[in-house]
C-alpha atoms as a PDB file:
ATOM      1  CA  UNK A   1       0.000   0.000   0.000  1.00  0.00           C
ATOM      2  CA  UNK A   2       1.468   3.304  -1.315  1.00  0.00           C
ATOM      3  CA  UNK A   3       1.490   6.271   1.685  1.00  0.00           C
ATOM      4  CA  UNK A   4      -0.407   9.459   0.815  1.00  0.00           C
ATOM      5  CA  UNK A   5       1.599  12.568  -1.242  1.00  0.00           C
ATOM      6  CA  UNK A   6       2.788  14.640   1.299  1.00  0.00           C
ATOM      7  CA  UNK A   7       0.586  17.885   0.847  1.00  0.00           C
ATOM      8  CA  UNK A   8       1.912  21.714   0.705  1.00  0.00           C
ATOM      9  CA  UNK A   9       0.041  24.823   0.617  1.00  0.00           C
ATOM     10  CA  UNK A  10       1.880  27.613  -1.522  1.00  0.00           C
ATOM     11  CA  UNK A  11       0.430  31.002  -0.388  1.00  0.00           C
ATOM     12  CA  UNK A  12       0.727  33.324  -3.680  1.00  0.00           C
ATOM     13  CA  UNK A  13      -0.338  36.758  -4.111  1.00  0.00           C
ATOM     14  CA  UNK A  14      -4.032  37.081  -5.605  1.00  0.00           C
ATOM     15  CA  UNK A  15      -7.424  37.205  -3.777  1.00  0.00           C
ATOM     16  CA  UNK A  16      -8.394  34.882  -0.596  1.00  0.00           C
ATOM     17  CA  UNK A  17     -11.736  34.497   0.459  1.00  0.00           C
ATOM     18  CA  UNK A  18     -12.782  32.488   3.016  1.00  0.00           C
ATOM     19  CA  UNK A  19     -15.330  30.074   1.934  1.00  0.00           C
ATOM     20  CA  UNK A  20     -16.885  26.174   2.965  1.00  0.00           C
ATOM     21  CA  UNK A  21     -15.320  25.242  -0.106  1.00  0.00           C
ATOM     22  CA  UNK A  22     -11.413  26.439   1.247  1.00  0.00           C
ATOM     23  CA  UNK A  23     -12.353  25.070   4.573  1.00  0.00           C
ATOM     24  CA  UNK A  24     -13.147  21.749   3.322  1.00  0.00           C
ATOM     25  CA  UNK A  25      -9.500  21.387   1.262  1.00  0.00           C
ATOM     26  CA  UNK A  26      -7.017  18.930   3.230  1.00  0.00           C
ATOM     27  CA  UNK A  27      -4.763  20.166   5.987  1.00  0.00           C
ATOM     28  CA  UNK A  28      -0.826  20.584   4.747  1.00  0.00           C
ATOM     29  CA  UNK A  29       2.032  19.085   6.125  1.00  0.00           C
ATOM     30  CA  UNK A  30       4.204  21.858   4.646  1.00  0.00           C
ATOM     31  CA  UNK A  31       3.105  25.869   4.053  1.00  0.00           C
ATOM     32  CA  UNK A  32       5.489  27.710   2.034  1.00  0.00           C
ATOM     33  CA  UNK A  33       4.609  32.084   1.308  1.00  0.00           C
ATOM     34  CA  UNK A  34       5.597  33.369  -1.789  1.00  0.00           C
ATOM     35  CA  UNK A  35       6.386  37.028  -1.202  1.00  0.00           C
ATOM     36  CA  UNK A  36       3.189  39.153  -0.753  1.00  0.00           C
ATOM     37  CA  UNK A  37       0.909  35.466  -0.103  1.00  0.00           C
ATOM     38  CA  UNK A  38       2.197  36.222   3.210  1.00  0.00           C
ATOM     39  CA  UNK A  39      -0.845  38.167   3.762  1.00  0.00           C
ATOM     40  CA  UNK A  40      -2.874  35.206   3.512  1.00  0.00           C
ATOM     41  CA  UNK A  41      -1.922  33.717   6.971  1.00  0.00           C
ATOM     42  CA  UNK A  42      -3.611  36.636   8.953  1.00  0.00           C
ATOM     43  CA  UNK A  43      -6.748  36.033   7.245  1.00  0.00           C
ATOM     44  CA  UNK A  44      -6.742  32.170   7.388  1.00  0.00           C
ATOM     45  CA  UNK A  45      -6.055  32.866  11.638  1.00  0.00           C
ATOM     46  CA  UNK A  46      -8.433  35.467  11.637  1.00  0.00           C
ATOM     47  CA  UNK A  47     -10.662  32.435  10.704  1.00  0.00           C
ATOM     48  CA  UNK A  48      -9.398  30.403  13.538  1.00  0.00           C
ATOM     49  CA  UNK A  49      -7.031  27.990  11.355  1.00  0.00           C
ATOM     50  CA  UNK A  50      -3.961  27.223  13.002  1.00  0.00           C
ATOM     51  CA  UNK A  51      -1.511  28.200   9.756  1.00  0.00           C
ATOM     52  CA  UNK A  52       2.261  27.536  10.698  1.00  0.00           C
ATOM     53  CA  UNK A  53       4.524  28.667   7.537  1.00  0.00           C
ATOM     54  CA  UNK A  54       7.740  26.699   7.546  1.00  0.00           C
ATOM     55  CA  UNK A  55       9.345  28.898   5.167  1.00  0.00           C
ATOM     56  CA  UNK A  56       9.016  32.443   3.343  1.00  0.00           C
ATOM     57  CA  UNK A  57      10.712  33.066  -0.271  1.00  0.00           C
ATOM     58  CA  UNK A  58      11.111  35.526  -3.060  1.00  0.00           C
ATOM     59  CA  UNK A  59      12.607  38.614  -3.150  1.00  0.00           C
ATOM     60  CA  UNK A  60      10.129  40.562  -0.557  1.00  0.00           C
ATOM     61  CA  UNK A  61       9.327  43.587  -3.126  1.00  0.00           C
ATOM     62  CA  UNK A  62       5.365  42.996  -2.624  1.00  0.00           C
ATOM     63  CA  UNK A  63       5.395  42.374   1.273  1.00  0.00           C
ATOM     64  CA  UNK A  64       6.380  45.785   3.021  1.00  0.00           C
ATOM     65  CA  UNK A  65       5.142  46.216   6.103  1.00  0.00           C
ATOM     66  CA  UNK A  66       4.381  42.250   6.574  1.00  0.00           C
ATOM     67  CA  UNK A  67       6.167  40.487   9.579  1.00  0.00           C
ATOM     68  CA  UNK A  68       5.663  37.065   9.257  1.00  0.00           C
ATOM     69  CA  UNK A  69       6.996  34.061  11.995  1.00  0.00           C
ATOM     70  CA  UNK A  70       8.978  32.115   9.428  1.00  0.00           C
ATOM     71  CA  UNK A  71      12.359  31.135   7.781  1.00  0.00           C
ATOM     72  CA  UNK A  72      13.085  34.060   5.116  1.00  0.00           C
ATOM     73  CA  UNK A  73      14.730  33.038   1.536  1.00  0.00           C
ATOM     74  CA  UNK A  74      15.669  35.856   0.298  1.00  0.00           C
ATOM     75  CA  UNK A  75      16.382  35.982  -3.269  1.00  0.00           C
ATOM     76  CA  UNK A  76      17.428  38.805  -5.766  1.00  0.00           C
ATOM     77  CA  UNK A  77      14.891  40.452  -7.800  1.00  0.00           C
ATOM     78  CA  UNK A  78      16.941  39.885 -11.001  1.00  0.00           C
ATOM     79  CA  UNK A  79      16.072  36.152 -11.063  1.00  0.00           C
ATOM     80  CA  UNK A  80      14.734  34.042 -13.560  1.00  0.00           C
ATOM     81  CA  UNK A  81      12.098  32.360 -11.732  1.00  0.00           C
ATOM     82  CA  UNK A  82       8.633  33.714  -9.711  1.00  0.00           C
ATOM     83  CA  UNK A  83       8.472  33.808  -6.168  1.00  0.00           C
ATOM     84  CA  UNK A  84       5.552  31.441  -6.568  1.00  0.00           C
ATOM     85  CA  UNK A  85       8.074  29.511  -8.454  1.00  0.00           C
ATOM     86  CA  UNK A  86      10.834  29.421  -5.816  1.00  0.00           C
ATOM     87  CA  UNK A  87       7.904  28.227  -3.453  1.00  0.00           C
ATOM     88  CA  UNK A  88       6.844  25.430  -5.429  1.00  0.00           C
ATOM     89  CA  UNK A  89      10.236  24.764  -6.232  1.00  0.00           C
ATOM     90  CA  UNK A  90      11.527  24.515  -2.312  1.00  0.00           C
ATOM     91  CA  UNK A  91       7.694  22.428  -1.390  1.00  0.00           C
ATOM     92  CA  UNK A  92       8.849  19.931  -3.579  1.00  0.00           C
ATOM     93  CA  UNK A  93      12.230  19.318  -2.276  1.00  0.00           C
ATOM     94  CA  UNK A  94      10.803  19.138   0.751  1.00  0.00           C
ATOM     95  CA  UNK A  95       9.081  16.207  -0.267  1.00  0.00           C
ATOM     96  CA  UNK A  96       5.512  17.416  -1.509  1.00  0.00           C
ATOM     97  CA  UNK A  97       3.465  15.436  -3.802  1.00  0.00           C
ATOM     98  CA  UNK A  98       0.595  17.280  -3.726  1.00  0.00           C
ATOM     99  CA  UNK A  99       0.447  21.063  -4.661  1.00  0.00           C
ATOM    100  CA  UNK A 100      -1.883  23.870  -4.081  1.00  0.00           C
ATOM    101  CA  UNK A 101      -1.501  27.196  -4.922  1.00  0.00           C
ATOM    102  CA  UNK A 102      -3.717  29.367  -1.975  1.00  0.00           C
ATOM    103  CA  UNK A 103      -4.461  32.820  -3.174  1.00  0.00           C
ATOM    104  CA  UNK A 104      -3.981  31.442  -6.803  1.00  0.00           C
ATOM    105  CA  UNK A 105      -6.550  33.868  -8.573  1.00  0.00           C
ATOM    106  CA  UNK A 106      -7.418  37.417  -9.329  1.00  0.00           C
ATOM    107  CA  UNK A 107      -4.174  38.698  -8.557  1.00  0.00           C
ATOM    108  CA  UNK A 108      -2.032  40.195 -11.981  1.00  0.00           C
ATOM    109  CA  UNK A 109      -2.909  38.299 -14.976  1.00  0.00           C
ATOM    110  CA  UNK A 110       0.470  37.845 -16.117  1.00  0.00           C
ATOM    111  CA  UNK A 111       0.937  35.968 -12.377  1.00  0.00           C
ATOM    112  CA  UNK A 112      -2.307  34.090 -12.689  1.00  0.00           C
ATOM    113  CA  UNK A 113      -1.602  32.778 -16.490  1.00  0.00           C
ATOM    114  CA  UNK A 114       2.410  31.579 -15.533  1.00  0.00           C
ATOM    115  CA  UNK A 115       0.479  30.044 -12.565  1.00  0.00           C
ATOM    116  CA  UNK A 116      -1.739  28.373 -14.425  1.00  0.00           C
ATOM    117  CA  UNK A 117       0.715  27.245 -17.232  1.00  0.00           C
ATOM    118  CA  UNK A 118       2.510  26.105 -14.495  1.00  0.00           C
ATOM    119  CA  UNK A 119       0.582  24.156 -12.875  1.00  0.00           C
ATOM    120  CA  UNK A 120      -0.117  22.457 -16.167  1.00  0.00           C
ATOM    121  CA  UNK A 121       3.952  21.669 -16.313  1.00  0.00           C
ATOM    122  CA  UNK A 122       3.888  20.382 -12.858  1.00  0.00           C
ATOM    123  CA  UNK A 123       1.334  17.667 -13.453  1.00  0.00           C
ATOM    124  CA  UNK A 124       2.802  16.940 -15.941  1.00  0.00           C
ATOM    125  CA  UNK A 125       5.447  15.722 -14.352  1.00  0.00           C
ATOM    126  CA  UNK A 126       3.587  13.555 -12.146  1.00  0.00           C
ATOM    127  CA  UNK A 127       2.484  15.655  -9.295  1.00  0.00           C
ATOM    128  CA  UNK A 128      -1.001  16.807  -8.365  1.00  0.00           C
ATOM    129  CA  UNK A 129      -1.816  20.396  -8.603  1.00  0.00           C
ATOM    130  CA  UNK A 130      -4.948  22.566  -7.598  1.00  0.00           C
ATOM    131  CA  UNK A 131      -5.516  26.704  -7.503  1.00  0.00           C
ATOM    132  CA  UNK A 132      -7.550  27.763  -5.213  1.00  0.00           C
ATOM    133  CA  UNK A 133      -9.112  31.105  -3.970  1.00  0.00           C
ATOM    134  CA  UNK A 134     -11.800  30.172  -2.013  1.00  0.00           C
ATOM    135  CA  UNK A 135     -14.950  31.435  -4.511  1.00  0.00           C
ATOM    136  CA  UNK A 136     -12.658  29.661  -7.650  1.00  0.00           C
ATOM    137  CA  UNK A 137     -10.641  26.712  -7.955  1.00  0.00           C
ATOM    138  CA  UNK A 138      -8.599  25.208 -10.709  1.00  0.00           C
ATOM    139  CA  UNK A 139      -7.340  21.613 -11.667  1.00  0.00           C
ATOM    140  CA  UNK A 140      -5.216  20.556 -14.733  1.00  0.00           C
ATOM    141  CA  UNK A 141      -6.852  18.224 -17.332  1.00  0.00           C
ATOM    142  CA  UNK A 142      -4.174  16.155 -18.865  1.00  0.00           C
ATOM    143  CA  UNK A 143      -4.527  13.310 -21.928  1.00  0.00           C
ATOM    144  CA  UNK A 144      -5.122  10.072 -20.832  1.00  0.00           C
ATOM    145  CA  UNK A 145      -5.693  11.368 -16.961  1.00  0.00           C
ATOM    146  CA  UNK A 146      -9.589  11.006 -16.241  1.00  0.00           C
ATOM    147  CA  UNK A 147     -10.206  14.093 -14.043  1.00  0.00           C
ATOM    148  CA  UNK A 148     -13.476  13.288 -11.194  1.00  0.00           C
ATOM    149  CA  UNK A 149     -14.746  16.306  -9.363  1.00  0.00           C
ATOM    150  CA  UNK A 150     -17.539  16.981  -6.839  1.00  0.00           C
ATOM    151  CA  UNK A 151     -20.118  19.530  -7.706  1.00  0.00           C
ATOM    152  CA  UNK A 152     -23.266  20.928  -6.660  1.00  0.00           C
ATOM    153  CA  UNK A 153     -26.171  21.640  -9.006  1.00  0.00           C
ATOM    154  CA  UNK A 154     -25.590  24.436 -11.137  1.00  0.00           C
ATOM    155  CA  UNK A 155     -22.110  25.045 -10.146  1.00  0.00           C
ATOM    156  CA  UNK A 156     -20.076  27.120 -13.057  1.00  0.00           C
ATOM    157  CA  UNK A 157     -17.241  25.502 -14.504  1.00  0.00           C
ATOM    158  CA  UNK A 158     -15.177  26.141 -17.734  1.00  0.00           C
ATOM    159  CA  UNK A 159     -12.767  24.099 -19.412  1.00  0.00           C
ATOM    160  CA  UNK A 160      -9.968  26.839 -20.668  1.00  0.00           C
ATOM    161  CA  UNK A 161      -8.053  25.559 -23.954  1.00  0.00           C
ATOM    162  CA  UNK A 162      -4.338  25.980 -23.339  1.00  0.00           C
ATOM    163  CA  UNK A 163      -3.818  23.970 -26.244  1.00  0.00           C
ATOM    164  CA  UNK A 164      -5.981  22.817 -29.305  1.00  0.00           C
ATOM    165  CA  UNK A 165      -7.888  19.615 -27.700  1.00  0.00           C
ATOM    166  CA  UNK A 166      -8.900  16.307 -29.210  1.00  0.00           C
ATOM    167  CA  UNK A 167     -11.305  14.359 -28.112  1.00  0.00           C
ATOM    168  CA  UNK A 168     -13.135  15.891 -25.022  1.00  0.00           C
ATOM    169  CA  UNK A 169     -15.452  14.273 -23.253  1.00  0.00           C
ATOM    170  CA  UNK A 170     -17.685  15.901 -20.495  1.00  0.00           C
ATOM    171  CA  UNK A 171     -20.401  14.129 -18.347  1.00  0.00           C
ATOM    172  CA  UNK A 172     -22.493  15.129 -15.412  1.00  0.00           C
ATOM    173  CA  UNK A 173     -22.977  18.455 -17.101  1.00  0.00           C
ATOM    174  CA  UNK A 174     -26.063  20.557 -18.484  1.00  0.00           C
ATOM    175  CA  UNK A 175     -23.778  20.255 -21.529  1.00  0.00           C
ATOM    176  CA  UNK A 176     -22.289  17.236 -21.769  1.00  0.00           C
ATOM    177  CA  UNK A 177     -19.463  16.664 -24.722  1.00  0.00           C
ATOM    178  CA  UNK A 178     -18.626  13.320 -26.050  1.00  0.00           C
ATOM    179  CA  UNK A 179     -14.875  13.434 -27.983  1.00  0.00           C
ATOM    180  CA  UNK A 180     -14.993  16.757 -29.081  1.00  0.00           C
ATOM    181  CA  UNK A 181     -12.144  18.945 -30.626  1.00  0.00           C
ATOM    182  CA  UNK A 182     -11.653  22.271 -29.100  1.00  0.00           C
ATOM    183  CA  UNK A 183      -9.342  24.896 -30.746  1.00  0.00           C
ATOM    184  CA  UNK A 184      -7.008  26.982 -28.903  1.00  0.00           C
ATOM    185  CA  UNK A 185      -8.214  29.343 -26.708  1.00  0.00           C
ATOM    186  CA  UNK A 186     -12.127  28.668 -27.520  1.00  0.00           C
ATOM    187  CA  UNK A 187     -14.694  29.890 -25.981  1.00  0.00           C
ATOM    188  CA  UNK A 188     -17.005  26.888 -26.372  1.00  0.00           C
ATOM    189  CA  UNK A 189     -16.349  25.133 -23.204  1.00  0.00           C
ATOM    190  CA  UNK A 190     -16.897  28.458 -20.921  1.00  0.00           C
ATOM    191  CA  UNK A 191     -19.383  28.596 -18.600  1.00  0.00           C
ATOM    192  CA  UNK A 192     -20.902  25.426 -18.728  1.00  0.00           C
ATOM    193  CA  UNK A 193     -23.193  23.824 -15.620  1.00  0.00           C
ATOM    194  CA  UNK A 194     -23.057  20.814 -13.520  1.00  0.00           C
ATOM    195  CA  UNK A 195     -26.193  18.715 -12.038  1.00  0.00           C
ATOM    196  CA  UNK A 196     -24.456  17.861  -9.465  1.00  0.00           C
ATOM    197  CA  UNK A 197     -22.720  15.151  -7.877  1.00  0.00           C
ATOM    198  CA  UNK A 198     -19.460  13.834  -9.905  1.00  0.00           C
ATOM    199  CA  UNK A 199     -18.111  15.749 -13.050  1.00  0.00           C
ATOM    200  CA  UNK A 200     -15.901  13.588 -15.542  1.00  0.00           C
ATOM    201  CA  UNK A 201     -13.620  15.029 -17.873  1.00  0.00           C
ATOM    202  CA  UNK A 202     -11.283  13.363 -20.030  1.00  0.00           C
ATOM    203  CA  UNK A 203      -9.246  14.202 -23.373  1.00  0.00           C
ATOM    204  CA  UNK A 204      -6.843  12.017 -25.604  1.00  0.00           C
ATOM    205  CA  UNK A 205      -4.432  14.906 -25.996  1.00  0.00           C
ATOM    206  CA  UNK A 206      -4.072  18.546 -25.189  1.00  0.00           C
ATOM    207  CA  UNK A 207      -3.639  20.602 -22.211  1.00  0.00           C
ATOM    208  CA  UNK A 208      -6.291  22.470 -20.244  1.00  0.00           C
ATOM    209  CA  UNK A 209      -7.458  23.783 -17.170  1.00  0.00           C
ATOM    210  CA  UNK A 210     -11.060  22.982 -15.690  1.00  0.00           C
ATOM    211  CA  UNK A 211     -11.858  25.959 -13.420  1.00  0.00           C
ATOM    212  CA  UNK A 212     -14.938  25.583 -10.863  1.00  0.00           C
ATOM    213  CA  UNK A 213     -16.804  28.722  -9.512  1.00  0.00           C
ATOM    214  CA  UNK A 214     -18.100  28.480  -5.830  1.00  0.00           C
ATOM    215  CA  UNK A 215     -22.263  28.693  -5.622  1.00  0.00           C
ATOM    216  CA  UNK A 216     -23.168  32.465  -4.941  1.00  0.00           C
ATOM    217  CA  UNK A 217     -19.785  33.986  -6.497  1.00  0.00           C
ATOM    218  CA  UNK A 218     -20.313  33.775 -10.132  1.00  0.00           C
ATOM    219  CA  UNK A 219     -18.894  37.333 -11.593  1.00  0.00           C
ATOM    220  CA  UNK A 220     -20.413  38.917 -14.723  1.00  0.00           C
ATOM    221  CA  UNK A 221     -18.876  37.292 -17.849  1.00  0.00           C
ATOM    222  CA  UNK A 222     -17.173  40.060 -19.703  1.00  0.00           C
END
């Protein structure tokens, strides 16, 4: 019997909000603040979670006036890699097998997409990866890699093309697809609806991200 991948939370620098859905994720063994996500653990303890950050990297431009109880990494900020970066980098040295990126929306877009790509990289290589903001979450869709997740009836979720797909198939849906082929970037599999209860997705090749809105914090679509 295999043991469990060792879970870290990477705090990163977009939006947090405190939801049943964030209070429901699975407890870390490992908490690692990129920069500015350092913010994150007054919230989470203003919440009553007991959050204890084993370390704190980047190179600290986004986190004046922030004290934080933690190991500081300080790194230059002429580097070629994020802070969020460095953070997932040092998690998984530290023996993580199971990624998520707290605060992972909603912050600049340019930080959000590299995120996102990202994560899409990292499971890739055999880890398991989820954003999270509380009101959003993300989760990599991968070829060959059936992808299960719990919803409520209704819930919003989108399937974001970060690569022409083939073969997409959706169930438990209002829209369900069966082996379709999405082009880059489409908007065709935005905004879709599940009944409820499990949500399959699977592809046989491509790259994508399945994001999943919480009930009650559905923004206006652009």
């Amino acid at each position: 019997m295999s043991a469990e991948p060792l879970i870290a939370w990477i705090l990163v620098g977009g939006r947090l909000i405190l939801t049943p859905a964030l209070a429901r994720l699975p407890r870390p063994s490992i908490v690692i603040a990129a920069d500015g996500g350092a913010r994150h653990v007054a919230t989470l303890q203003r919440a009553g979670w007991e959050v204890r950050v084993d370390a704190w990297v980047g190179d600290f431009d986004s986190s004046q006036g922030l004290t934080l109880d933690a190991p500081r990494q300080t790194h230059p900020r002429a580097k070629d890699s994020t802070d969020a970066e460095l953070a997932l980098r040092l998690a998984v040295e530290r023996g993580a097998g199971r990624l998520c990126l707290i605060g992972a929306f909603g912050g600049r877009f340019d930080h959000s997409f590299a995120l996102a790509l990202g994560a899409l990289r990292l499971a890739g290589e055999g880890l398991e990866v989820s954003l999270h903001s509380g009101d959003e979450s993300g989760y990599p869709l991968l070829p060959g890699r059936e992808l299960t997740l719990k919803t409520q009836p209704g819930q919003t979720f989108s399937v974001l093309a970060a690569s022409a797909l083939r073969a997409l198939s959706v169930t438990g849906a209002r829209w369900n697809l069966d082996r379709a082929d999405v082009p880059l970037g489409s908007g065709h599999t935005l905004s879709n609806e599940a009944f409820g209860g499990p949500l399959g997705l699977n592809l046989d090749a491509g790259l994508a991200l399945v994001t999943l809105l919480e009930p009650g914090t559905d923004p206006p679509a652009p």
